[in-house]
Protein backbone atom coordinates (compact mmCIF):
# COMPACT_ATOMS: atom_id res chain seq x y z
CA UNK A 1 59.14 -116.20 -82.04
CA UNK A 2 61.18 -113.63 -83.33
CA UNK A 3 61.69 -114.33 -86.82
CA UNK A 4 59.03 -113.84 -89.10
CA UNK A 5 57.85 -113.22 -93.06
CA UNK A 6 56.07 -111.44 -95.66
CA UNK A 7 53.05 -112.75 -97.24
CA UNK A 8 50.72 -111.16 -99.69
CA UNK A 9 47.37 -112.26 -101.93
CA UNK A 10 48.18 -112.37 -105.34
CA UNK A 11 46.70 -108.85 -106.25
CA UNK A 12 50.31 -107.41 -105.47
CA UNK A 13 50.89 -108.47 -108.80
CA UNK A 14 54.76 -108.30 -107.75
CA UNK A 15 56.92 -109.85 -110.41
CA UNK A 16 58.23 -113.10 -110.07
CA UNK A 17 61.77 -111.59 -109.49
CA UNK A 18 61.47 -109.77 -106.87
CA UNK A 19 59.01 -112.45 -105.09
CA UNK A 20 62.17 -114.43 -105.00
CA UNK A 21 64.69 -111.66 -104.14
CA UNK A 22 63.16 -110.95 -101.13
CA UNK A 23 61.59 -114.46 -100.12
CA UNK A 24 58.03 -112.90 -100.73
CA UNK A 25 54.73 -115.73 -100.56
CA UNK A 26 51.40 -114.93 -102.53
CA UNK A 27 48.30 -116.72 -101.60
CA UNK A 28 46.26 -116.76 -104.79
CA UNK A 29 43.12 -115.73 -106.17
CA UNK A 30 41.31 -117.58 -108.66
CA UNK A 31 39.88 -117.06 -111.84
CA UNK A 32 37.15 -118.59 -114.16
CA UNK A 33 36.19 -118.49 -117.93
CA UNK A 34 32.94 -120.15 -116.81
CA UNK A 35 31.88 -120.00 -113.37
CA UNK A 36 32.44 -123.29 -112.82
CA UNK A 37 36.28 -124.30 -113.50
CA UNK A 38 38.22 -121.89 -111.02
CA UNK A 39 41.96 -121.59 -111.82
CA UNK A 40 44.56 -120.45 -108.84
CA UNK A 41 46.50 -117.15 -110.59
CA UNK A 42 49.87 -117.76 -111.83
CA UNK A 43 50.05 -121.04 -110.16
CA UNK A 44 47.40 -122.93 -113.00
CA UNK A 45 47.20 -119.84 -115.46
CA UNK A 46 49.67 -117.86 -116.64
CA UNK A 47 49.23 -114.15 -116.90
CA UNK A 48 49.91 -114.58 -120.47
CA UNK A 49 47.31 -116.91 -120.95
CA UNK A 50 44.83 -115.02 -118.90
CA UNK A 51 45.12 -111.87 -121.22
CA UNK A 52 45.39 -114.27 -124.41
CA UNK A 53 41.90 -115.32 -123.58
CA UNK A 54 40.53 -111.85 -122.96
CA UNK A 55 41.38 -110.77 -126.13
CA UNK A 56 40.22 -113.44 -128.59
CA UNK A 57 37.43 -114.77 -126.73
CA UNK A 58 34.21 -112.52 -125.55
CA UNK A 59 34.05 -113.82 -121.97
CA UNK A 60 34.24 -111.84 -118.62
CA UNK A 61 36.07 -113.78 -116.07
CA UNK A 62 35.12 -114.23 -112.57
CA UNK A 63 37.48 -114.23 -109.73
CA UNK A 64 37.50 -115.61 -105.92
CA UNK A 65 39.25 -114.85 -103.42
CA UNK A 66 41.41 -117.03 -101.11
CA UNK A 67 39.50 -119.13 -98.62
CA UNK A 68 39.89 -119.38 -94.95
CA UNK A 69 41.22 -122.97 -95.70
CA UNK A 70 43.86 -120.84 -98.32
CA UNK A 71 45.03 -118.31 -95.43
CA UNK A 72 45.44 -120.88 -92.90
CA UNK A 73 47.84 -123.66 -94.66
CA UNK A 74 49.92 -120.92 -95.96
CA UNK A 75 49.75 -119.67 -92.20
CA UNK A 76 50.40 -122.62 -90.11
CA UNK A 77 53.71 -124.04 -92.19
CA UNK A 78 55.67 -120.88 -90.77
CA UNK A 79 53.72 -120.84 -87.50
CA UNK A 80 55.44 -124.39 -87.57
CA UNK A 81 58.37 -123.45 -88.64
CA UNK A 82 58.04 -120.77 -85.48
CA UNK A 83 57.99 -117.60 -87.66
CA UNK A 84 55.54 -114.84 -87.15
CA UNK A 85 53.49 -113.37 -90.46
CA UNK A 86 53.08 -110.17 -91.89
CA UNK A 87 50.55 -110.83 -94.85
CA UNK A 88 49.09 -108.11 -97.23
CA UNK A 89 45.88 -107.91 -98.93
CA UNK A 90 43.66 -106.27 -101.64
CA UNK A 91 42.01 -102.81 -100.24
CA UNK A 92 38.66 -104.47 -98.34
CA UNK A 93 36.83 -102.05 -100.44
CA UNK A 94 37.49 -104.65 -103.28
CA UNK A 95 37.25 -107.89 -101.84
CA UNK A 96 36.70 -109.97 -98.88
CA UNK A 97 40.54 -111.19 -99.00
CA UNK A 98 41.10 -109.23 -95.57
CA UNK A 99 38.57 -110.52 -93.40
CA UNK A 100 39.23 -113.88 -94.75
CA UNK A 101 43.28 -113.61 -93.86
CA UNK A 102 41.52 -112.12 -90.53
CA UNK A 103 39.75 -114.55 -89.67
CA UNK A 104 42.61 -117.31 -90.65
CA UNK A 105 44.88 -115.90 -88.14
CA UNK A 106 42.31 -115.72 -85.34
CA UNK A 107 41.31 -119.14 -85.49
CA UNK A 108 45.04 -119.69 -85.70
CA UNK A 109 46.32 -117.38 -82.83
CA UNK A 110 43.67 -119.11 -80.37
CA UNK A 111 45.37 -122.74 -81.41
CA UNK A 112 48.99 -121.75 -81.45
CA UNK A 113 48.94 -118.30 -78.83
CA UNK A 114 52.89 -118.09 -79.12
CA UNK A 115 52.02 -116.80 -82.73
CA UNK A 116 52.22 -113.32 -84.37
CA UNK A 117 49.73 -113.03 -87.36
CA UNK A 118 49.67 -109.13 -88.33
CA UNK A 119 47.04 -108.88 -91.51
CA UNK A 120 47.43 -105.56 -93.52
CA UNK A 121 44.43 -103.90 -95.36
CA UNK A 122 46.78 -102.38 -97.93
CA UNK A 123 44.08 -99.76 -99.56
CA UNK A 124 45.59 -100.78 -102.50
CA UNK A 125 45.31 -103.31 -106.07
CA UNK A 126 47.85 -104.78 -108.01
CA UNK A 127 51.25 -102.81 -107.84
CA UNK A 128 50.69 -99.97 -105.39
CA UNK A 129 49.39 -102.91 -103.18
CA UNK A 130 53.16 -104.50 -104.63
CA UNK A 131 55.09 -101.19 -103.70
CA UNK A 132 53.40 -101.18 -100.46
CA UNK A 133 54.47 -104.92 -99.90
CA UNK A 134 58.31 -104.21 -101.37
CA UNK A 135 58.49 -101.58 -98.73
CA UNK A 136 57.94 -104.19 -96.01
CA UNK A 137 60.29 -106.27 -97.52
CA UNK A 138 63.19 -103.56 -97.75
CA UNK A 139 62.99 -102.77 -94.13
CA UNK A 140 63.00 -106.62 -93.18
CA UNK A 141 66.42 -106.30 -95.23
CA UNK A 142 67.64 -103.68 -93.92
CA UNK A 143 67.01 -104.92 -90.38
CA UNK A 144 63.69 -103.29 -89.24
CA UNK A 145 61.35 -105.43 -86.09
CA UNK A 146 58.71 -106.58 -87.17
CA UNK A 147 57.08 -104.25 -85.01
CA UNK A 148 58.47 -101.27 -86.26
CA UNK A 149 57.61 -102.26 -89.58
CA UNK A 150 53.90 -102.40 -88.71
CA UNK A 151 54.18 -99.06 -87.75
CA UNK A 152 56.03 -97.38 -90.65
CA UNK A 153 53.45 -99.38 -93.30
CA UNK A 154 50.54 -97.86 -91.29
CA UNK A 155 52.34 -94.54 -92.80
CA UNK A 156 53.41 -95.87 -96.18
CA UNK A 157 50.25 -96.99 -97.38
CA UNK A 158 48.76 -93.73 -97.14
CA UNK A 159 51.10 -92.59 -99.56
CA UNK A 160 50.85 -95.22 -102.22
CA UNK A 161 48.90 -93.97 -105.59
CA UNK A 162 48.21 -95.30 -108.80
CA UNK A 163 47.11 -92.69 -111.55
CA UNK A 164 45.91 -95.37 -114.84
CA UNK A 165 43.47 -95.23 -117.81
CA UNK A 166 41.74 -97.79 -118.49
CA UNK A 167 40.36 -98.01 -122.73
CA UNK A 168 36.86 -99.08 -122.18
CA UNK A 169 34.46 -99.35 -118.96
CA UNK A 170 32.89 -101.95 -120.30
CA UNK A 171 35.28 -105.05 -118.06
CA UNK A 172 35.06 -102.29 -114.70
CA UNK A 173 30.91 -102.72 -115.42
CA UNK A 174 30.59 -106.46 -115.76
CA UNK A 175 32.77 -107.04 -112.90
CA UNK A 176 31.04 -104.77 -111.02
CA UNK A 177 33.78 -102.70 -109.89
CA UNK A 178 32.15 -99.46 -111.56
CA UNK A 179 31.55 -97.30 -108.33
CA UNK A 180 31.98 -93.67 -108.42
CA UNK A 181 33.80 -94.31 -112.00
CA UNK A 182 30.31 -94.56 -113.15
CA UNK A 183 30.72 -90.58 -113.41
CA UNK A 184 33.07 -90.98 -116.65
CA UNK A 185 30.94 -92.87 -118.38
CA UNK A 186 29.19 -91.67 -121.42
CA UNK A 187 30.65 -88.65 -124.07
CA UNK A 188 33.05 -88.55 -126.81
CA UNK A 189 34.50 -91.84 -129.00
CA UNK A 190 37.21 -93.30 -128.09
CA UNK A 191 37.76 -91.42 -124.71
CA UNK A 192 39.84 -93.12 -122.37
CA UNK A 193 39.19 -92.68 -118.51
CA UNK A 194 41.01 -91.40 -115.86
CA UNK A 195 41.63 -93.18 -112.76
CA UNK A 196 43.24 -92.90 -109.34
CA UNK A 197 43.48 -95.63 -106.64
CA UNK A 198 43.44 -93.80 -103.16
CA UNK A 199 42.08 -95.05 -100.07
CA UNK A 200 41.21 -98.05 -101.28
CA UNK A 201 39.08 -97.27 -103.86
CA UNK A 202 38.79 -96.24 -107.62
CA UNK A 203 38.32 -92.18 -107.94
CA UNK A 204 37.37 -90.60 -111.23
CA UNK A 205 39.69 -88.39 -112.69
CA UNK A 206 38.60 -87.60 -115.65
CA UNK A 207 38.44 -88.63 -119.57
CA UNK A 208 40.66 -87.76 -122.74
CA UNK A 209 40.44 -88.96 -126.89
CA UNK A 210 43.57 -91.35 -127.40
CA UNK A 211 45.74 -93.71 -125.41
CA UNK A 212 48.49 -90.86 -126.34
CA UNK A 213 46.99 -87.57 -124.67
CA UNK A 214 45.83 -90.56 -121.69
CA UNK A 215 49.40 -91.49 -121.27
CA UNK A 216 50.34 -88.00 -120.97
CA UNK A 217 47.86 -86.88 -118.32
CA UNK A 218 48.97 -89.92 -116.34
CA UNK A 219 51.93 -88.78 -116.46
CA UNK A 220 50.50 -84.99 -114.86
CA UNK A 221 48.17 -86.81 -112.82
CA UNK A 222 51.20 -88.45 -111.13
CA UNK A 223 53.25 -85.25 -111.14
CA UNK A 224 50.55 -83.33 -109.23
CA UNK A 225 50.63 -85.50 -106.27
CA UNK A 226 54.63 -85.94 -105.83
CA UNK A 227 55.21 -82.25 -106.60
CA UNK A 228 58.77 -82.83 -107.98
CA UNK A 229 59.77 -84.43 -105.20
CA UNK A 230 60.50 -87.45 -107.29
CA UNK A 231 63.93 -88.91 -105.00
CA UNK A 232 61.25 -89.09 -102.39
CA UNK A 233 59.38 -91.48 -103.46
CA UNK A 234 59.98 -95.58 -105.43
CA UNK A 235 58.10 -96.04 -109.23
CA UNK A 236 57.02 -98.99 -111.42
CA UNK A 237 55.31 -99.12 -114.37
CA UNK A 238 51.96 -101.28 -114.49
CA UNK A 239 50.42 -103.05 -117.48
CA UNK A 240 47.52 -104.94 -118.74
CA UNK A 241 48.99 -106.75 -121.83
CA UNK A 242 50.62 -103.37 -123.46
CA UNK A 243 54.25 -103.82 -122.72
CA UNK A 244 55.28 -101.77 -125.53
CA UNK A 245 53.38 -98.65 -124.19
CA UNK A 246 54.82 -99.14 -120.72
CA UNK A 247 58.34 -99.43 -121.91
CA UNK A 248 57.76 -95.98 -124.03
CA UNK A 249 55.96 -94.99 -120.60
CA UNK A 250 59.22 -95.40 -118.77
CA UNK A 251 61.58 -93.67 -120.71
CA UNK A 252 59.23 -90.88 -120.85
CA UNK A 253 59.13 -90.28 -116.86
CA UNK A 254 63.38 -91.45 -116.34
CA UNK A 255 63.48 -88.53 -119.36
CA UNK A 256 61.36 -85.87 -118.18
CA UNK A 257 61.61 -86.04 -114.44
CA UNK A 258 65.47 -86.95 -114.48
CA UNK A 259 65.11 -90.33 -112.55
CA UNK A 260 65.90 -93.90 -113.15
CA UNK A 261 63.31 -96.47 -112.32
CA UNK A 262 64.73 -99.83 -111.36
CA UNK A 263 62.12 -102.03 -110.74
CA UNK A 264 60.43 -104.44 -113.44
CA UNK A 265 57.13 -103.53 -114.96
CA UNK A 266 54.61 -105.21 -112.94
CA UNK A 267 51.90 -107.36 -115.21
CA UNK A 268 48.43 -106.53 -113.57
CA UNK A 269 46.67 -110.13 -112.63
CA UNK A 270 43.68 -111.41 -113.52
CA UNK A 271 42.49 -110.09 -109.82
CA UNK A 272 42.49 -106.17 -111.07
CA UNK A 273 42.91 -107.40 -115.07
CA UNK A 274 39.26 -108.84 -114.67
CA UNK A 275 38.30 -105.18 -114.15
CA UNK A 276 40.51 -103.45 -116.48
CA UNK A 277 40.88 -105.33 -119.24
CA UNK A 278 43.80 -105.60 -121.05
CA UNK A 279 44.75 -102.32 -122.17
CA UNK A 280 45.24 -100.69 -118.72
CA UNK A 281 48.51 -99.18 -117.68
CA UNK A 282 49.28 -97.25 -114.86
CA UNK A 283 51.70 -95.90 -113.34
CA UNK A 284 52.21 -96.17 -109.50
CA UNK A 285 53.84 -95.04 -106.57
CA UNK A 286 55.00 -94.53 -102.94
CA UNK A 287 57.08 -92.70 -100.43
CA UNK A 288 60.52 -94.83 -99.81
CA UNK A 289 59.93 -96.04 -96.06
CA UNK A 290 63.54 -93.69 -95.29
CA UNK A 291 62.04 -90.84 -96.28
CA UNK A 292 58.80 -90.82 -94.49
């Protein structure tokens, strides 16, 4: 087998667009209101939905990951189909979606041994997990081996950031996602923490009053780690259920650091959104793989 695709959970949270651009598969999570009816994201809920919910009703949704069972009929219709998988997943530092896609393609490779299952730990959530994917998915354009591929992601990841505030702890808490973010908690009303996803995990930046100084010091937070080297490296814009603050978030960066950012805004799922809540936006990040 020498053909082969790109797979991904659904905590890529890569829009629906480019999914279908570059013939991109998610293999969702679920979600549940209740702990008891479990809904497969974006496939049985819709994001819009999902958020509508969070807002106007006070529940914490649950989510679970994709089974075993999940990775392995997704798997075996390419294996099939004789094409070898590259499939992505949420940091393992959040969620047991790795070892399960792990343990899918071993049970898988020891049936069909002709196959090629590669799983990727991305150290990454929603769309610096997605930027990480879209990488993969350029170089499979652009002609890359599989193999080679592999190799240059191994790189890439390591360079994928997210700098984000979120408005409240309080969704991070009950999901129990709080970790070293615990640090923030506490101090002035109405601060807003600050958060960076690196090696697979959420680091404490710091806090600030208002979702206006917050969206600034994302802005420095982001500008501190790419050091003006802004052609270097591919953008997007994440978002809760803010749009309008991640469209003025946009034109503020294409403005101020003279660059044009092409992709869509990527809606965070209800994987991440669980923990975030709805008035998270972020803005995220990674080296192009030709410049690496």
């Amino acid at each position: 087998m020498s053909d082969f695709v790109i797979l991904s959970d659904s905590s890529c949270d890569l829009p629906d667009s480019l999914l279908k651009e570059y013939n991109i598969e998610l293999i969702p999570y679920y979600v549940s209101f209740d702990q008891t009816t479990y809904y497969k994201e974006r496939e049985e809920i819709t994001l819009e939905n999902f958020y509508h919910i969070l807002r106007n009703q006070n529940v914490f949704p649950k989510t679970s990951l994709p089974s075993v069972d999940d990775y392995m009929k997704t798997f075996i219709k390419y294996i099939q189909d004789h094409k070898n998988i590259i499939c992505f997943c949420l940091t393992s530092k959040f969620s047991g979606s790795y070892q399960a896609a792990v343990n899918a393609k071993n049970i898988l490779e020891e049936e069909y041994p002709e196959a090629k299952i590669e799983v990727i730990n991305s150290i990454q959530a929603t769309a610096g997990q997605g930027l990480i994917v879209l990488q993969a998915a350029k170089m499979k354009k652009a002609g890359y081996s599989m193999e080679d591929i592999i190799k240059n992601i191994e790189v890439l990841k390591e360079t994928a950031r997210i700098t984000f505030f979120v408005d409240t702890l309080e969704y991070l808490e009950k999901g129990g996602r709080i970790g070293k973010v615990s640090a923030l908690i506490g101090g002035v009303l109405n601060f807003k923490p600050l958060i960076v996803v690196k090696d697979g995990e959420l680091n404490p930046y710091g806090k600030i009053r208002g979702r206006k100084k917050a969206l600034r010091k994302i802005i420095e937070m982001a500008e501190e780690i790419v050091q003006n080297n802004f052609d270097s490296y591919e953008f997007c814009i994440a978002e809760g259920d803010c749009i309008e603050e991640a469209e003025a978030l946009k034109s503020m960066l294409e403005e101020e650091w003279n660059i044009k950012i092409d992709l869509p805004f990527f809606k965070i799922g209800t994987t991440i959104g669980t923990n975030t809540g709805p008035d998270t936006i972020g803005i995220c990040f990674i080296k192009k793989y030709d410049h690496i």
